[in-house]
C-alpha atoms as a PDB file:
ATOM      1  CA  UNK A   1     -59.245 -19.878  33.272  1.00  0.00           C
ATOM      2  CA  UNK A   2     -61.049 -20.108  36.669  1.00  0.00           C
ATOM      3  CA  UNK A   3     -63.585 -17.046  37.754  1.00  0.00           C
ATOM      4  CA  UNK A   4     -60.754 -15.947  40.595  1.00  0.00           C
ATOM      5  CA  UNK A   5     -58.246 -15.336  37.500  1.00  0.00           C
ATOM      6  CA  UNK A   6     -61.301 -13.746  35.711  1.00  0.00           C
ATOM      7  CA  UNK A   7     -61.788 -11.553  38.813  1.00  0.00           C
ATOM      8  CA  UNK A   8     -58.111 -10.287  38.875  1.00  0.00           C
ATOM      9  CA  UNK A   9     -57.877  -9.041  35.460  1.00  0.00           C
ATOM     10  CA  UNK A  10     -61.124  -7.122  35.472  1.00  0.00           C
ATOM     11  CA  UNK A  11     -60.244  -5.711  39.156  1.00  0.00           C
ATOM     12  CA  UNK A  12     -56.853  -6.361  40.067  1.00  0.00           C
ATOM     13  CA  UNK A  13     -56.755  -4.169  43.175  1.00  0.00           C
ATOM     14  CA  UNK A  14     -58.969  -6.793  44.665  1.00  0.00           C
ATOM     15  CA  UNK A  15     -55.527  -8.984  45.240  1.00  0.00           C
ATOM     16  CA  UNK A  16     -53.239  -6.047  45.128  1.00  0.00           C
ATOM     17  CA  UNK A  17     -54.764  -3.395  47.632  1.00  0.00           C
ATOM     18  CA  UNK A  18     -53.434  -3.433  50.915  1.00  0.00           C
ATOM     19  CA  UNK A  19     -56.475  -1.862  53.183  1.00  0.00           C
ATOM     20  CA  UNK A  20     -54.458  -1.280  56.141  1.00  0.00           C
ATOM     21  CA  UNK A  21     -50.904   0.721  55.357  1.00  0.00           C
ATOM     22  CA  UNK A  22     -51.567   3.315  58.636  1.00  0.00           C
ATOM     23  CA  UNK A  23     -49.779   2.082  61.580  1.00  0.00           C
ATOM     24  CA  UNK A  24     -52.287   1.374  64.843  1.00  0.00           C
ATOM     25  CA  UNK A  25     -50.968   2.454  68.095  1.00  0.00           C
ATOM     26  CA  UNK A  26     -52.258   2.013  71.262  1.00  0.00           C
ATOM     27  CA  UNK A  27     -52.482   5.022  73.870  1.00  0.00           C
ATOM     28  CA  UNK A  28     -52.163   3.915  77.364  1.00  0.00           C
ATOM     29  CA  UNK A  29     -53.980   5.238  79.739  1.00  0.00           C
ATOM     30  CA  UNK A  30     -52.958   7.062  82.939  1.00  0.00           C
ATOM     31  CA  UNK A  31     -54.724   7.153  86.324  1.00  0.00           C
ATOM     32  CA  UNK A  32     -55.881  10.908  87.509  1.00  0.00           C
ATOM     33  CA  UNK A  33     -52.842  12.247  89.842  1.00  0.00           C
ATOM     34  CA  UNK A  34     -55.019  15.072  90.590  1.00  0.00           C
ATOM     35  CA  UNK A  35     -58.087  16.081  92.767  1.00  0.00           C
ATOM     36  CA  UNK A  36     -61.208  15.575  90.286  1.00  0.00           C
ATOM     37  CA  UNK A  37     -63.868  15.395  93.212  1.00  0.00           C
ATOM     38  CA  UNK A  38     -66.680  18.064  92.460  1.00  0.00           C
ATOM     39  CA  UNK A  39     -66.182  18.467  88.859  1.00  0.00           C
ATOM     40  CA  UNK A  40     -68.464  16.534  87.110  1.00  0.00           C
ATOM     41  CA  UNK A  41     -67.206  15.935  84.159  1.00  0.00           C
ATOM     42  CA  UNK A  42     -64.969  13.568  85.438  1.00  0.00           C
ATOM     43  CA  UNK A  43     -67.612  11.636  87.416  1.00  0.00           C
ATOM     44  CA  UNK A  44     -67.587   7.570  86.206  1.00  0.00           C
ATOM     45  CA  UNK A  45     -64.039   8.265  85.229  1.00  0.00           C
ATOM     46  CA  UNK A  46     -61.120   6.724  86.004  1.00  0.00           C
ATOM     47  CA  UNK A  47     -58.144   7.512  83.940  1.00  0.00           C
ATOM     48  CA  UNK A  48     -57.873   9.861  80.762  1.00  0.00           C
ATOM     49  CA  UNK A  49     -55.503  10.117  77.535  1.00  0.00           C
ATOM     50  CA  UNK A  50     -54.163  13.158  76.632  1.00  0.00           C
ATOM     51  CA  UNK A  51     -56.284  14.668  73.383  1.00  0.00           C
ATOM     52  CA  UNK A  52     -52.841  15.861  72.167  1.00  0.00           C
ATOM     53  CA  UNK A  53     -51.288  11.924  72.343  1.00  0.00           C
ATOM     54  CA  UNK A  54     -54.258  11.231  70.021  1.00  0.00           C
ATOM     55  CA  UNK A  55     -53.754  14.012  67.335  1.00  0.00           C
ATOM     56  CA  UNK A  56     -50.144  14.072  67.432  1.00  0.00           C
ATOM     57  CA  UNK A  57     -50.656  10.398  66.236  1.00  0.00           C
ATOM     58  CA  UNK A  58     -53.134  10.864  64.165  1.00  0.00           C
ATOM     59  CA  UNK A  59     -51.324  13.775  62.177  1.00  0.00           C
ATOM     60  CA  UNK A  60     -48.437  11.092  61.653  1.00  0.00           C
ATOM     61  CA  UNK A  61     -51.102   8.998  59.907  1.00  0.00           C
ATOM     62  CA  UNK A  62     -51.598   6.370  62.246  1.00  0.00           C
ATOM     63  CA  UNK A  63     -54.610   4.926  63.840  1.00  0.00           C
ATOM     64  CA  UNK A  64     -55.366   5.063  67.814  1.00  0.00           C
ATOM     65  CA  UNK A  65     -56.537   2.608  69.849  1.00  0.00           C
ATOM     66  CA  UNK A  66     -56.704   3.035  73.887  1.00  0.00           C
ATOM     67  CA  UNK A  67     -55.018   1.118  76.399  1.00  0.00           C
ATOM     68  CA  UNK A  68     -56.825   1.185  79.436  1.00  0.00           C
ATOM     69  CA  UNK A  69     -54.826   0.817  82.377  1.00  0.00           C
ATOM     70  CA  UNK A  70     -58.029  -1.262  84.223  1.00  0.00           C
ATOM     71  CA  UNK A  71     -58.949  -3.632  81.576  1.00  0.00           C
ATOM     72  CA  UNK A  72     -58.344  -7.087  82.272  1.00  0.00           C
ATOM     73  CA  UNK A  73     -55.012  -8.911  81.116  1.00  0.00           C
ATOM     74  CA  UNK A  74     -56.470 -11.063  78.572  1.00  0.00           C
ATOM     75  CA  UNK A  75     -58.118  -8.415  76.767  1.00  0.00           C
ATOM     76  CA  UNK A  76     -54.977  -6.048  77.003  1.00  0.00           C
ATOM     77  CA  UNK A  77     -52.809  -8.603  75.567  1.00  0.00           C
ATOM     78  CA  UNK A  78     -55.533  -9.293  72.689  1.00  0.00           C
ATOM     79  CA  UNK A  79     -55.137  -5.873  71.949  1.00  0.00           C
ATOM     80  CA  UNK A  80     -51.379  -5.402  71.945  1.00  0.00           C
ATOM     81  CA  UNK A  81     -51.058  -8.571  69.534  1.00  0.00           C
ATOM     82  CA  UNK A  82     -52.476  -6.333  66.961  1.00  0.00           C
ATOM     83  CA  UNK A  83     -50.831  -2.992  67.327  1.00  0.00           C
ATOM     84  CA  UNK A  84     -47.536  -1.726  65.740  1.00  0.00           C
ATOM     85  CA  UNK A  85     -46.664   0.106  68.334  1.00  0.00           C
ATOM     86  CA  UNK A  86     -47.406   1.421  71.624  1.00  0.00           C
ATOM     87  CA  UNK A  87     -47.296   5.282  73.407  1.00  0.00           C
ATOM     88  CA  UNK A  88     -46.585   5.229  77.231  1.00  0.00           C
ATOM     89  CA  UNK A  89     -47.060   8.434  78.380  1.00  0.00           C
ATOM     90  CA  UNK A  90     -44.868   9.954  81.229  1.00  0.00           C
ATOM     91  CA  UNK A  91     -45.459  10.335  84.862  1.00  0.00           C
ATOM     92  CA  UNK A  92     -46.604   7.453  87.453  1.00  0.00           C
ATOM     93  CA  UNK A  93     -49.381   6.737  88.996  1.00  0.00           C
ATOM     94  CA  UNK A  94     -51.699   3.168  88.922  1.00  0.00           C
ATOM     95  CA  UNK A  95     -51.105   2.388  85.580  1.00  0.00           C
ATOM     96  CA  UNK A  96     -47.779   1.207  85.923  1.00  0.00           C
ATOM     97  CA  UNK A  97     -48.589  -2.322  86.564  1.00  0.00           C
ATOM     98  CA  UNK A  98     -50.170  -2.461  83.251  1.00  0.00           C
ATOM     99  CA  UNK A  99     -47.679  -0.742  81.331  1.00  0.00           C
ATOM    100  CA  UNK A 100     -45.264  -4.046  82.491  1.00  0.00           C
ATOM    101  CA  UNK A 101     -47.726  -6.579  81.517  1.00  0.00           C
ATOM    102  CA  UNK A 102     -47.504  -4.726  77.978  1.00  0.00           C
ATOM    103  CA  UNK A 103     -44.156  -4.437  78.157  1.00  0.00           C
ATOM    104  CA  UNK A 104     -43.720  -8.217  79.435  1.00  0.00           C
END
């Protein structure tokens, strides 16, 4: 008997737990389709995701990971590789373009 069979007797949920059973979805994110000029709290902003995108999600039991539709390519695709699934939220706008490389 080795230590790793040692190990799994005395704790087998070492080998047996699975750390990760909530889905992860990525939230993309959409481009502002309205006037945000003089309101600071959208100053150094570009796009937003909905708070209620997030906590529906969340209530479901899955993580959230945002999609921002200005990240570069390689970085998106990194991300997307890793997610279960992925919420595109309605409307247009600038954002578009990335939701096809996802999509792609």
């Amino acid at each position: 008997m080795d230590d790793s069979d040692t190990c799994d007797k005395v704790n087998p949920w070492l080998t047996t737990l699975d750390t990760n059973k909530q889905p992860v979805i990525g939230i993309l994110s959409q481009t502002y389709d309205f006037d945000t000029s003089g309101d600071p709290r959208f100053d150094n902003h570009t796009s937003y995701i909905m708070a209620s995108y997030v906590k529906f999600l969340e209530a479901a039991g899955a993580r959230v990971v945002p999609i921002l539709w200005n990240e570069p390519e390689e970085s998106i695709l990194e991300k997307v590789s890793k997610l279960d699934g992925i919420h595109f939220p309605g409307g247009n706008g600038d954002y578009m373009k990335t939701a096809q490389t996802v999509l792609d």
